[in-house]
C-alpha atoms as a PDB file:
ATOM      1  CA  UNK A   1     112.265  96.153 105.528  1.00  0.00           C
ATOM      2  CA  UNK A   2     115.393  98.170 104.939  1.00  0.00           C
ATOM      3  CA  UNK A   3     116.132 100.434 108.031  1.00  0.00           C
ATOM      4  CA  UNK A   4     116.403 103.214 105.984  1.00  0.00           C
ATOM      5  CA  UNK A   5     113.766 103.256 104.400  1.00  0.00           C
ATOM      6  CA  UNK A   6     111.464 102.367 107.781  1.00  0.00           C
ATOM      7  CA  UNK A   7     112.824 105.744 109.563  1.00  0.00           C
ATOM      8  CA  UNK A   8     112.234 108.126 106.514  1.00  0.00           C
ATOM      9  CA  UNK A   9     108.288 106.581 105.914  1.00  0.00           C
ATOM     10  CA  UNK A  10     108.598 107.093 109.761  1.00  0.00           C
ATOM     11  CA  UNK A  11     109.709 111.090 109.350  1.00  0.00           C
ATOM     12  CA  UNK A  12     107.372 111.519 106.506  1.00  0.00           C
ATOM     13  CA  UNK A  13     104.573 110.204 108.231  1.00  0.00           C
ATOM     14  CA  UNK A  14     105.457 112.664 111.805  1.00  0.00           C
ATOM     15  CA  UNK A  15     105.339 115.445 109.098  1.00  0.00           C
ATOM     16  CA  UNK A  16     101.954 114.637 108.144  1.00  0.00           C
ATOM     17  CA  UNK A  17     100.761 116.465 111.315  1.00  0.00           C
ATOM     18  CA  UNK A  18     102.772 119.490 110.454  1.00  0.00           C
ATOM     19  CA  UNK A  19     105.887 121.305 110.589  1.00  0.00           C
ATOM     20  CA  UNK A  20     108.840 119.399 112.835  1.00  0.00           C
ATOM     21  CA  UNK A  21     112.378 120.583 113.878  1.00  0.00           C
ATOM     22  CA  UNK A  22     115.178 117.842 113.252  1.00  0.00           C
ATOM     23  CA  UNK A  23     115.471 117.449 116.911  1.00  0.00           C
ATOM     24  CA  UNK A  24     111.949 116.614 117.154  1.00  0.00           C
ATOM     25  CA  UNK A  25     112.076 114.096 114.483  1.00  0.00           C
ATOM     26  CA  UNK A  26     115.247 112.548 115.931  1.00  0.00           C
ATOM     27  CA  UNK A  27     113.673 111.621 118.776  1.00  0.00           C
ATOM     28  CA  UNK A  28     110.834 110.986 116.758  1.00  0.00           C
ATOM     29  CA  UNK A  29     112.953 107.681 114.873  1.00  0.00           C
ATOM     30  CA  UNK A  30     115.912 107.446 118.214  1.00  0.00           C
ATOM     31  CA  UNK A  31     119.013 107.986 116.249  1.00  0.00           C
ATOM     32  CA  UNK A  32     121.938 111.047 115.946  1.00  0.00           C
ATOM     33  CA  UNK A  33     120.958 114.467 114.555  1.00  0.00           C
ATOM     34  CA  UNK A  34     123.320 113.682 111.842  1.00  0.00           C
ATOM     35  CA  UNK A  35     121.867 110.325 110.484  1.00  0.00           C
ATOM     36  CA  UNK A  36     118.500 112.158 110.499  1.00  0.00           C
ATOM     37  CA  UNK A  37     119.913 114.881 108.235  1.00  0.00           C
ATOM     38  CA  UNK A  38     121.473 112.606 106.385  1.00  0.00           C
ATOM     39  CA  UNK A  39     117.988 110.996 105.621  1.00  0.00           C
ATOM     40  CA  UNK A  40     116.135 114.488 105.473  1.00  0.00           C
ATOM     41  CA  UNK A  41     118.816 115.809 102.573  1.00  0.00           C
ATOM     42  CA  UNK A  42     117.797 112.966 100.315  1.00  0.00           C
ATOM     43  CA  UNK A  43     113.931 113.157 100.627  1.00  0.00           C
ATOM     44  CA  UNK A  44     114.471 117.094 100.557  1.00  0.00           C
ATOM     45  CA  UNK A  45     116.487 116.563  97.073  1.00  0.00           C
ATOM     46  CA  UNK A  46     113.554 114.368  95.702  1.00  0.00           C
ATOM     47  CA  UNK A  47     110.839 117.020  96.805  1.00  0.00           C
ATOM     48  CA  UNK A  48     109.238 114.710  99.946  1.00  0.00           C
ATOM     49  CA  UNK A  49     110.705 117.145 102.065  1.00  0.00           C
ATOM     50  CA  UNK A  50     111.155 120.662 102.060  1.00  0.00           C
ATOM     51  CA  UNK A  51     112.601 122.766 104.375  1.00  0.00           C
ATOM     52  CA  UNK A  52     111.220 125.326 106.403  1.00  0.00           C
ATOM     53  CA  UNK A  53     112.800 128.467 107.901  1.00  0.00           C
ATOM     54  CA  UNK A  54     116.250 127.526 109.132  1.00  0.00           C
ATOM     55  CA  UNK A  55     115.184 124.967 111.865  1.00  0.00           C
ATOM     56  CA  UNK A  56     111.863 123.118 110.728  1.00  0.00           C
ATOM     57  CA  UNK A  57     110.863 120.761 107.842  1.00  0.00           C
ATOM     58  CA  UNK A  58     107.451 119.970 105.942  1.00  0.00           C
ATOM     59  CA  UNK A  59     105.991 117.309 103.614  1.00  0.00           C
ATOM     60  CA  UNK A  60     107.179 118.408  99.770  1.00  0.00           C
ATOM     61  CA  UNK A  61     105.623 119.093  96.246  1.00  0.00           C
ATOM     62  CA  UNK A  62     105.952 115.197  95.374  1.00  0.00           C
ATOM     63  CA  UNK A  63     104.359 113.581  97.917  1.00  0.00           C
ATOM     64  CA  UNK A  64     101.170 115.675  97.405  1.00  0.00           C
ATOM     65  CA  UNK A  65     101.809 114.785  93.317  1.00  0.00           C
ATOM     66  CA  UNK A  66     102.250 110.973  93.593  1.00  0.00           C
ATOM     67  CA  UNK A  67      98.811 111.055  95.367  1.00  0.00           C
ATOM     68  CA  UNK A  68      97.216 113.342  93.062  1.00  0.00           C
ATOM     69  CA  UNK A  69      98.297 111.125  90.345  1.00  0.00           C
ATOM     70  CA  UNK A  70      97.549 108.078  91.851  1.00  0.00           C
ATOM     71  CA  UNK A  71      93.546 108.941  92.613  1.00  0.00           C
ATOM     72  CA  UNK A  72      93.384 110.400  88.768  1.00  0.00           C
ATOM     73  CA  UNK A  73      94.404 106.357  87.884  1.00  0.00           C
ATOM     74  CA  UNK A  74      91.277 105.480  89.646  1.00  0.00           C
ATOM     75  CA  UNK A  75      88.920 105.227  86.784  1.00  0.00           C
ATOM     76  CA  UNK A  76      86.229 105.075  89.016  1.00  0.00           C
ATOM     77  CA  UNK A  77      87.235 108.418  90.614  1.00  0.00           C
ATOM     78  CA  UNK A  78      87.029 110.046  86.842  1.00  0.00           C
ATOM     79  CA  UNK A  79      83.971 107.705  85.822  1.00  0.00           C
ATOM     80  CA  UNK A  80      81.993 109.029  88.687  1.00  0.00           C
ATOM     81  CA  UNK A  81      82.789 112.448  88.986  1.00  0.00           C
ATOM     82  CA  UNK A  82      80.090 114.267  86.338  1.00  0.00           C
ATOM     83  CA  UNK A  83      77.328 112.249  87.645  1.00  0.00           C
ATOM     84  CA  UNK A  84      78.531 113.360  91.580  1.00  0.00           C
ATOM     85  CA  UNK A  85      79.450 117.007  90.557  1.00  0.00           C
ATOM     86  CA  UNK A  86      75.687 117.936  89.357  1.00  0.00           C
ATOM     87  CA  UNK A  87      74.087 116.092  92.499  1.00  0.00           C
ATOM     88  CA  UNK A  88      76.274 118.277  94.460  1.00  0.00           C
ATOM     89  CA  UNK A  89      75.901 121.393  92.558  1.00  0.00           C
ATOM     90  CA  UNK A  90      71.844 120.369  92.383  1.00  0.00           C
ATOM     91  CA  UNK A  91      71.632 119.789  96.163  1.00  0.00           C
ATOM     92  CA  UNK A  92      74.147 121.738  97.640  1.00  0.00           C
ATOM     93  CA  UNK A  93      75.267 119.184 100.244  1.00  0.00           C
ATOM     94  CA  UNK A  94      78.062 117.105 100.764  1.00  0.00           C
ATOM     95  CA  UNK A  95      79.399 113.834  98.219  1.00  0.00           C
ATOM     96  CA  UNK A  96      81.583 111.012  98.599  1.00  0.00           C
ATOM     97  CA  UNK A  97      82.818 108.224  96.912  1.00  0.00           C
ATOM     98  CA  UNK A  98      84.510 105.619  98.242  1.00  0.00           C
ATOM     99  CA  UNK A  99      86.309 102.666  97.759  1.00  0.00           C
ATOM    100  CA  UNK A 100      87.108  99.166  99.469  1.00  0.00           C
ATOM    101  CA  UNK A 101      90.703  97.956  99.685  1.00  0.00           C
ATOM    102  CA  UNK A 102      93.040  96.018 102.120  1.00  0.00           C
ATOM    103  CA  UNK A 103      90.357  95.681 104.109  1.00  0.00           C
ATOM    104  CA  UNK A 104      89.658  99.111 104.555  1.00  0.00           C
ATOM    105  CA  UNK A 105      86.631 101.922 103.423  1.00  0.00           C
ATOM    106  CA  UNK A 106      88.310 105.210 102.053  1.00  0.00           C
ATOM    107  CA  UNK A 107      87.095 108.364 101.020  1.00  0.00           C
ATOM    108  CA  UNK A 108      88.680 108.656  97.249  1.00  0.00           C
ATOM    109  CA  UNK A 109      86.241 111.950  96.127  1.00  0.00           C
ATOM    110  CA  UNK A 110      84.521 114.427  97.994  1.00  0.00           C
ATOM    111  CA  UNK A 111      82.517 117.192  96.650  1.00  0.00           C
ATOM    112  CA  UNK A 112      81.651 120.070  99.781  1.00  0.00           C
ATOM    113  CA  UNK A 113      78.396 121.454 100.399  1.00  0.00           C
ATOM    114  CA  UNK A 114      77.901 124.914  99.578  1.00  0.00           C
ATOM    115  CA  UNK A 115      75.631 125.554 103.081  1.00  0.00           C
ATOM    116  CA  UNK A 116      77.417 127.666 105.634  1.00  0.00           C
ATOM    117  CA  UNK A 117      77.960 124.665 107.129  1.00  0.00           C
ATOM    118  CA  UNK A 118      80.332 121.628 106.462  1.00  0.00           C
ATOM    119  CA  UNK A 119      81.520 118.745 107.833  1.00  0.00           C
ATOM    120  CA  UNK A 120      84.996 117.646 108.714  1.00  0.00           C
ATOM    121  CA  UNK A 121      86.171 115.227 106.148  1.00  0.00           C
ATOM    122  CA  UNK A 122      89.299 114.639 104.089  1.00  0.00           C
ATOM    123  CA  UNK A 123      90.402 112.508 100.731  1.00  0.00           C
ATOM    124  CA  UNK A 124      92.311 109.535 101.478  1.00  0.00           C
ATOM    125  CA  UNK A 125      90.099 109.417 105.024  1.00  0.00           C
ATOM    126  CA  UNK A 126      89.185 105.838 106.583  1.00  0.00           C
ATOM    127  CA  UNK A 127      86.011 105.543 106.812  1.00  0.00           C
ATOM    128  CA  UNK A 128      84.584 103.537 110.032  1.00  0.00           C
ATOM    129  CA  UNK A 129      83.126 100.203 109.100  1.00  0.00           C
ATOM    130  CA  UNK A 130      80.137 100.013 111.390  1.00  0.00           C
ATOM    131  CA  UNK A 131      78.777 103.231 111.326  1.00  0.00           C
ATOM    132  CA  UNK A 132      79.311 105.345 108.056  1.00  0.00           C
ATOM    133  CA  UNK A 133      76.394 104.441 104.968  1.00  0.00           C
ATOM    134  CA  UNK A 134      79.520 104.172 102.414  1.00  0.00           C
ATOM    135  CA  UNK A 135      81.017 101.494 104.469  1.00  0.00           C
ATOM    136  CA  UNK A 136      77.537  99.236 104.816  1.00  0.00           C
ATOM    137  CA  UNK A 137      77.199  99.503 100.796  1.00  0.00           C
ATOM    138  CA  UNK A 138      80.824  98.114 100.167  1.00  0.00           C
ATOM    139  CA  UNK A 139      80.634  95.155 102.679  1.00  0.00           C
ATOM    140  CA  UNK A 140      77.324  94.507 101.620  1.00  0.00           C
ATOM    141  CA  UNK A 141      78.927  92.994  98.328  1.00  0.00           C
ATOM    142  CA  UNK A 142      81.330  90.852  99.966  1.00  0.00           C
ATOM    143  CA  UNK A 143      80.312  87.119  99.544  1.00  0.00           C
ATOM    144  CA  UNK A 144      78.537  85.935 102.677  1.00  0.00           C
ATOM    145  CA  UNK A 145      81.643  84.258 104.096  1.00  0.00           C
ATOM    146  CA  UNK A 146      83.621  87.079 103.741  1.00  0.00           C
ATOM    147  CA  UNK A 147      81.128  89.305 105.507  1.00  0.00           C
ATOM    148  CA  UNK A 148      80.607  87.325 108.264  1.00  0.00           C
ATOM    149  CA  UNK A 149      84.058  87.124 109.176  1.00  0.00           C
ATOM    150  CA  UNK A 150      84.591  91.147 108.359  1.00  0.00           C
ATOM    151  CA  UNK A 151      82.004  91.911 111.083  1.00  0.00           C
ATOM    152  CA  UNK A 152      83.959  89.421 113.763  1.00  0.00           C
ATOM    153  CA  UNK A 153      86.688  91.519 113.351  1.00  0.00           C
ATOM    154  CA  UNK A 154      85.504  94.893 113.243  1.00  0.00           C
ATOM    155  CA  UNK A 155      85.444  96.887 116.765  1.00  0.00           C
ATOM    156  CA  UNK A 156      82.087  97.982 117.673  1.00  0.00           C
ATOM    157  CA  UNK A 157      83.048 101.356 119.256  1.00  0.00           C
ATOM    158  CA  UNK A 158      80.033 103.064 120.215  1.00  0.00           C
ATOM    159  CA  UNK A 159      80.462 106.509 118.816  1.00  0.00           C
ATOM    160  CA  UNK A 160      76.963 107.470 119.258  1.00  0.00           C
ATOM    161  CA  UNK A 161      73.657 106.171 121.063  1.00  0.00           C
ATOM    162  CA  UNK A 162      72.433 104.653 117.500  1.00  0.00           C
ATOM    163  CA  UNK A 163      75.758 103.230 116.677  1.00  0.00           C
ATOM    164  CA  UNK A 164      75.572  99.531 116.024  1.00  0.00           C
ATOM    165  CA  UNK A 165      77.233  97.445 118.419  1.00  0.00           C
ATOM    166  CA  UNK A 166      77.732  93.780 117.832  1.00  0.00           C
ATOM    167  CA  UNK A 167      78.229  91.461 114.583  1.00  0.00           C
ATOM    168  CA  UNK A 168      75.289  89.865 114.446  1.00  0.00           C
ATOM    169  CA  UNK A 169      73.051  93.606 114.303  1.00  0.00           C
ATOM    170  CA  UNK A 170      75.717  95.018 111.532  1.00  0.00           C
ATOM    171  CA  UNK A 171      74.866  91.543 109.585  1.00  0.00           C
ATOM    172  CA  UNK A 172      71.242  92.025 109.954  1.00  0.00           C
ATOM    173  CA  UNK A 173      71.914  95.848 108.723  1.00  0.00           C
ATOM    174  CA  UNK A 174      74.153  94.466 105.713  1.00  0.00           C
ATOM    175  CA  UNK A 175      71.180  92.485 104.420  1.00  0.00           C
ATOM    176  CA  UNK A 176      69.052  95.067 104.766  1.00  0.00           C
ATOM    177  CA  UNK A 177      71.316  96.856 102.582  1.00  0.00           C
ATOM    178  CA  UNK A 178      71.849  94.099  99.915  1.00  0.00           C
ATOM    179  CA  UNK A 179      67.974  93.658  99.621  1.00  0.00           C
ATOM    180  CA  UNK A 180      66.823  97.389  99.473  1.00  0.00           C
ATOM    181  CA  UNK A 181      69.883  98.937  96.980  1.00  0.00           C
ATOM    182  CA  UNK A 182      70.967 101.652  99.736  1.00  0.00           C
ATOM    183  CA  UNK A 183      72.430 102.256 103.099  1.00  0.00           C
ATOM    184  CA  UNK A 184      71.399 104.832 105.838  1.00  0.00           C
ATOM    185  CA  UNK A 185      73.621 106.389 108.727  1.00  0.00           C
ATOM    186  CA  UNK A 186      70.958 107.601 110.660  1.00  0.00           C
ATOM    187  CA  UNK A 187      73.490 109.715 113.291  1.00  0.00           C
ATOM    188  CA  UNK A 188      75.487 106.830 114.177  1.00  0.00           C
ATOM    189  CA  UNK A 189      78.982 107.867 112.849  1.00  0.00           C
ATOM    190  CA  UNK A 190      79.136 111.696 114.679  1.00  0.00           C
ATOM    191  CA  UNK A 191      75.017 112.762 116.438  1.00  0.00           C
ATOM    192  CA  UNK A 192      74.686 115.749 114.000  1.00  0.00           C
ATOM    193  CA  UNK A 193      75.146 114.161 110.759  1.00  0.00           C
ATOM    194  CA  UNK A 194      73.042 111.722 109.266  1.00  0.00           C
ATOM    195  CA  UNK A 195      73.906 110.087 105.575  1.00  0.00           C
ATOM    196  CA  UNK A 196      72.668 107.678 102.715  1.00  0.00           C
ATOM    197  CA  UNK A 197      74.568 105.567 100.575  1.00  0.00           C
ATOM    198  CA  UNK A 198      74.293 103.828  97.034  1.00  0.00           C
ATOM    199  CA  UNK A 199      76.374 101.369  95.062  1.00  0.00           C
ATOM    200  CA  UNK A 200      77.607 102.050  91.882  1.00  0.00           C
ATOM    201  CA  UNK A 201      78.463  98.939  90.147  1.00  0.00           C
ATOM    202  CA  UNK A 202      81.225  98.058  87.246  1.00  0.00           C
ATOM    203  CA  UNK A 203      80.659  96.024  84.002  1.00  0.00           C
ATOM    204  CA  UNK A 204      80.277  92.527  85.992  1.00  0.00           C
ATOM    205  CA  UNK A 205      77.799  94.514  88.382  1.00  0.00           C
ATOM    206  CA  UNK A 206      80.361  94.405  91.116  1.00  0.00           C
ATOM    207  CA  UNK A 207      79.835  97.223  93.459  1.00  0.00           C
ATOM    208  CA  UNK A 208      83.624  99.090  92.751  1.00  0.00           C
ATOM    209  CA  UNK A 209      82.638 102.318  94.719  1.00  0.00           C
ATOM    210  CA  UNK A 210      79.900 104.185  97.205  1.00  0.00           C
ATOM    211  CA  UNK A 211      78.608 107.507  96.581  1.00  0.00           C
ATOM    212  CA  UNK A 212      77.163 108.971  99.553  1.00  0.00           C
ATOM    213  CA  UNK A 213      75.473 112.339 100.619  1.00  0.00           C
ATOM    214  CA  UNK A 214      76.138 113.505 104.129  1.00  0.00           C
ATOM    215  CA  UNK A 215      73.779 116.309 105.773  1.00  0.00           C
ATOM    216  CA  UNK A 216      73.388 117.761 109.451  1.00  0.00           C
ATOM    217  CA  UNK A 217      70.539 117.443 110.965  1.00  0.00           C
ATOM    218  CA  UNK A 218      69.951 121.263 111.609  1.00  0.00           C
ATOM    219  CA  UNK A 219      69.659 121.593 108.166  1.00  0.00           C
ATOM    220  CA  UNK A 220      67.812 118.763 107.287  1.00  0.00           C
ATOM    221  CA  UNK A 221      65.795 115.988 108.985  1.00  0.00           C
ATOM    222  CA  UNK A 222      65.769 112.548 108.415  1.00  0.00           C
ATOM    223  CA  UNK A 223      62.508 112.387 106.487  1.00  0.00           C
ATOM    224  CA  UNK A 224      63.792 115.293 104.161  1.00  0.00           C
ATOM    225  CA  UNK A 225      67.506 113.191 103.788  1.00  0.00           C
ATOM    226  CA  UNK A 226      65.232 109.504 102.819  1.00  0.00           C
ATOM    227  CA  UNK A 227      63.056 112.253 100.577  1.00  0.00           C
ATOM    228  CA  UNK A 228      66.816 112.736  98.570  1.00  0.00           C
ATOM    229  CA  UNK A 229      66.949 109.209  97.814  1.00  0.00           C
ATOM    230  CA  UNK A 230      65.706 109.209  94.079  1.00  0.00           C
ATOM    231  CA  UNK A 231      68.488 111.858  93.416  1.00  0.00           C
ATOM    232  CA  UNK A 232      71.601 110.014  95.053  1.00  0.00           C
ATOM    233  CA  UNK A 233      69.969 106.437  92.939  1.00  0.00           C
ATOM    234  CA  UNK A 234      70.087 107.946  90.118  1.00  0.00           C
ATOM    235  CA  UNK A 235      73.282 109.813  90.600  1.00  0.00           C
ATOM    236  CA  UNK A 236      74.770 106.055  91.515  1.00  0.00           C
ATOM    237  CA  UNK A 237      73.087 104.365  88.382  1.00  0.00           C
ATOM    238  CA  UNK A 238      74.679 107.294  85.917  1.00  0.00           C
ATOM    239  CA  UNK A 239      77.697 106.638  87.253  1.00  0.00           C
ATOM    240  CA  UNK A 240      77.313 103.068  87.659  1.00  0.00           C
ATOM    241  CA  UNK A 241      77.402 103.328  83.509  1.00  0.00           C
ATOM    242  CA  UNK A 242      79.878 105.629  83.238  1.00  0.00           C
ATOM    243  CA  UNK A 243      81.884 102.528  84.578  1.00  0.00           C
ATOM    244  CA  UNK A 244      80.427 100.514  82.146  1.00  0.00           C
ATOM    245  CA  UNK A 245      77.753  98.963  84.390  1.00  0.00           C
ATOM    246  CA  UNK A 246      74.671  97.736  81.589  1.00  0.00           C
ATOM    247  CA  UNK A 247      71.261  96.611  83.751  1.00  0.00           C
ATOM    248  CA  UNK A 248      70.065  94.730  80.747  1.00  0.00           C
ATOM    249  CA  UNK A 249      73.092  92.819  80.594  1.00  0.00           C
ATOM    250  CA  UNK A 250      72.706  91.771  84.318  1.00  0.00           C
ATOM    251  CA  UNK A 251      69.369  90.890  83.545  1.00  0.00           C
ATOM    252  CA  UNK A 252      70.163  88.289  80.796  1.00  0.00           C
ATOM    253  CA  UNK A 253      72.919  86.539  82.808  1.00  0.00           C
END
C-alpha cells in the first residue's frame, strides 16, 4: 500500500472520533507537522477534511456523501425500506436491516423507535456474530461447511449471562434458526434489550438481508416481543418480494 495513502486513511479514520489538532494527528501517523499538512491540504481540497477553527480539523462533506451514496446502491436497502418504514411507524419500536459481507454482520438501515426510549445504534455498525438475532439469520444461510468453520472462528465473549459461549451451542442455535424461519436475542447482546430477527430472501431465495426489531425489556417482555412475530414475518416476506423473492417459484424448483 502506498505510504501516502496508509497515513491519510490513518488521519481520516482518528477523525472519526472527533475533532483533532495537527499535532495530535502527527503523533497520531509519527511524521513532521509539515508532511501532515501537506496530507491534510489535499483531503481538505477534496472535501474529506475540513478545517476547524484555526487549530483543529474534522471529517468533510464527501466522506459523509460517498457513504450516503454508496448504501442508496444497495438495492436491498431501497427494496426493503416501505415494508420496514410501516412496521416501524405501526409498532413504534426499533428496525434494522442488515447485511453479510467480508465476513462481517452490518447494520445498513435503521428505523428509531418513537418510545422515550432508544437504543444506542448506528448505520454502518458491526453487528456481533454470536449474540445479535440479525447476525444468527445471516449465518444461518451459509452452507454447512461454511458455518461450521464461521463459528470456530468467532470469539465467544460473554457479554451477558445468556450470551452463547462456545461453537458447538451457536451451531445448535443456527439450526434452530434455519428450521423455524426466525432468530431471537433473548438479552444476550446488552441485558435490557431483547430482539427477533427474519430473513428476507432475493429472487434465488438467498437470504441477502435481516430485518430485525429491537425492544427493552421495560417496555416490553419477552412474551409480548415473540407475540410481534407475525408483524416482523410479514414485514420480511413483503420485502423479501420487493427484492424479487417469488414463494411459488421456490416451491416448483
Amino acid at each position: 500500500m502506498s505510504q501516502s495513502l496508509d497515513r491519510a486513511l490513518t488521519l481520516m479514520g482518528e477523525l472519526a472520533g472527533g475533532a483533532k489538532t495537527l499535532d495530535e494527528l502527527s503523533a497520531v501517523i509519527d511524521v513532521h507537522k509539515s508532511t501532515t499538512l501537506r496530507l491534510l491540504r489535499t483531503l481538505e481540497s477534496h472535501r474529506f477534511v475540513r478545517r476547524d477553527g484555526v487549530h483543529h480539523y474534522r471529517l468533510g462533506a464527501a466522506l459523509f456523501d460517498l457513504a450516503n451514496r454508496a448504501l442508496e446502491e444497495r438495492d436491498v436497502r431501497r427494496a426493503a425500506e416501505p415494508a420496514l418504514r410501516e412496521l416501524n411507524s405501526r409498532l413504534g419500536y426499533t428496525v434494522h436491516l442488515a447485511s453479510y459481507e467480508g465476513g462481517e454482520v452490518i447494520y445498513i438501515d435503521k428505523y428509531d423507535s418513537t418510545h422515550p426510549m432508544r437504543m444506542y445504534s448506528r448505520i454502518g455498525r458491526r453487528a456481533p456474530l454470536h449474540c445479535t438475532a440479525v447476525a444468527k439469520v445471516l449465518l444461518s444461510d451459509l452452507p454447512e461447511a461454511r458455518r461450521r468453520e464461521v463459528a470456530r472462528e468467532i470469539d465467544y465473549v460473554p457479554l451477558t449471562a445468556n450470551t452463547i459461549t462456545t461453537p458447538e451451542a451457536y451451531l445448535e442455535e443456527l439450526n434452530r434458526v434455519r428450521e423455524r424461519g426466525y432468530a431471537v436475542d433473548n438479552a444476550e447482546h446488552e441485558d435490557f434489550i431483547h430482539c427477533i430477527a427474519a430473513p428476507i430472501r432475493g429472487a434465488r431465495g438467498e437470504v441477502v438481508a435481516a430485518v430485525s426489531m429491537s425492544v427493552p425489556k421495560v417496555l416490553l417482555d419477552y412474551d409480548g416481543l415473540l407475540g410481534h412475530l407475525p408483524d416482523l414475518l410479514a414485514t420480511a416476506r413483503a420485502a423479501s418480494l420487493e427484492c424479487g423473492y417469488s414463494p411459488r417459484d421456490q416451491q416448483e424448483k
